[in-house]
Protein backbone atom coordinates (compact mmCIF):
# COMPACT_ATOMS: atom_id res chain seq x y z
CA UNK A 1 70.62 36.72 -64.63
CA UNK A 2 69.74 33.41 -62.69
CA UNK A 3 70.95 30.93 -66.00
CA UNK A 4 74.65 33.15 -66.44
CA UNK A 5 75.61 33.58 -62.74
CA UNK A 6 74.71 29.25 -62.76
CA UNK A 7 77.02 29.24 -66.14
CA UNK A 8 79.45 30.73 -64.90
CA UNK A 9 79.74 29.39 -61.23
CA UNK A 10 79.65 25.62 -63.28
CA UNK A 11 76.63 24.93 -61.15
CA UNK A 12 73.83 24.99 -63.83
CA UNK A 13 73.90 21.48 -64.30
CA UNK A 14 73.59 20.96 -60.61
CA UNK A 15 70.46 23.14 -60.54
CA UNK A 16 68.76 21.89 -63.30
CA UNK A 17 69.23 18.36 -62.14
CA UNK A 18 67.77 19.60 -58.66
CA UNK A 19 64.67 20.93 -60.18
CA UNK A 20 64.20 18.06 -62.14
CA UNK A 21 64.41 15.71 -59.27
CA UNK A 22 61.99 17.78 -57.10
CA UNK A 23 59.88 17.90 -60.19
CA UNK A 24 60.02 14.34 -60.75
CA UNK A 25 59.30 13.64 -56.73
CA UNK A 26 56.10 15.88 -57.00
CA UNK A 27 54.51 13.96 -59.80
CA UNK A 28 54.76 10.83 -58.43
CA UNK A 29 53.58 11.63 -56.08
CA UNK A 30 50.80 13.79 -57.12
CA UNK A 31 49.72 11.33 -59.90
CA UNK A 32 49.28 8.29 -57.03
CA UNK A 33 46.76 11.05 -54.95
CA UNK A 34 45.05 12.18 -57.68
CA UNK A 35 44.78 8.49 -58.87
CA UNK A 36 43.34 7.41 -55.87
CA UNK A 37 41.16 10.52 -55.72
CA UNK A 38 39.75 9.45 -59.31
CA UNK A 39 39.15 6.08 -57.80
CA UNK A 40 41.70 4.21 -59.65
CA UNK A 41 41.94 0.91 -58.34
CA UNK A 42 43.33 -2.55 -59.37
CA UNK A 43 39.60 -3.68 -59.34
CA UNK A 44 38.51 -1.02 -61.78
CA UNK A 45 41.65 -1.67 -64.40
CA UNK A 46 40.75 -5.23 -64.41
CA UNK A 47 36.97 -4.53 -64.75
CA UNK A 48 37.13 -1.48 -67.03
CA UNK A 49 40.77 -0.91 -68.72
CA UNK A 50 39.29 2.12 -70.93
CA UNK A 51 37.91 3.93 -68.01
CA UNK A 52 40.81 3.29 -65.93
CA UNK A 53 43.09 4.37 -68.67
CA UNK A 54 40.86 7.53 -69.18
CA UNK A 55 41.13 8.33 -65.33
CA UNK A 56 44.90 7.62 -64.95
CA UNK A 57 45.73 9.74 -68.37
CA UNK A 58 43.59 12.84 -66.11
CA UNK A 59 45.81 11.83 -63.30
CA UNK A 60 48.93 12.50 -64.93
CA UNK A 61 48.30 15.48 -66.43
CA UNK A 62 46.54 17.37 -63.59
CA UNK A 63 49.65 16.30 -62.08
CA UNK A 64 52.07 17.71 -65.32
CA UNK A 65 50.00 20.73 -65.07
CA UNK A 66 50.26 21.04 -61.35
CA UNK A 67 54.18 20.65 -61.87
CA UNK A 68 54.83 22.53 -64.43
CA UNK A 69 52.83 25.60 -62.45
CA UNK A 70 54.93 25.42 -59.21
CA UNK A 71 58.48 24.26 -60.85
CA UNK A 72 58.98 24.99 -64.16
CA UNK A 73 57.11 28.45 -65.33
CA UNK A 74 57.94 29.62 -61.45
């Protein structure tokens, strides 16, 4: 009901561009405090590039998954 009143009121775009920018705004933000939760520092990517990789790749999708939970399936 949500998607054809949006349609129809030619405001779907404006919605989904909305919850894309919120979404978008959350994982940034989410990925730098899980990042620095993991202990992902400049020191460690120049020491270790495989670990850092490895804890920055867990970052991002705690983050996605974290999104997608709140935003998207919601």
């Amino acid at each position: 009901i949500l998607y054809t009143n949006l349609l129809t009121k030619c405001k779907l775009n404006e919605y989904l561009a909305d919850i894309d920018e919120q979404a978008q705004k959350m994982y940034d933000e989410l990925v730098r405090a899980f990042a620095k939760e993991e202990g992902c520092t400049e020191q460690l990517k120049a020491t270790n590039q495989m670990l850092w990789v490895r804890k920055m790749n867990n970052s991002a999708q705690r983050a996605r998954e974290v999104v997608n939970t709140e935003l998207i399936y919601n």
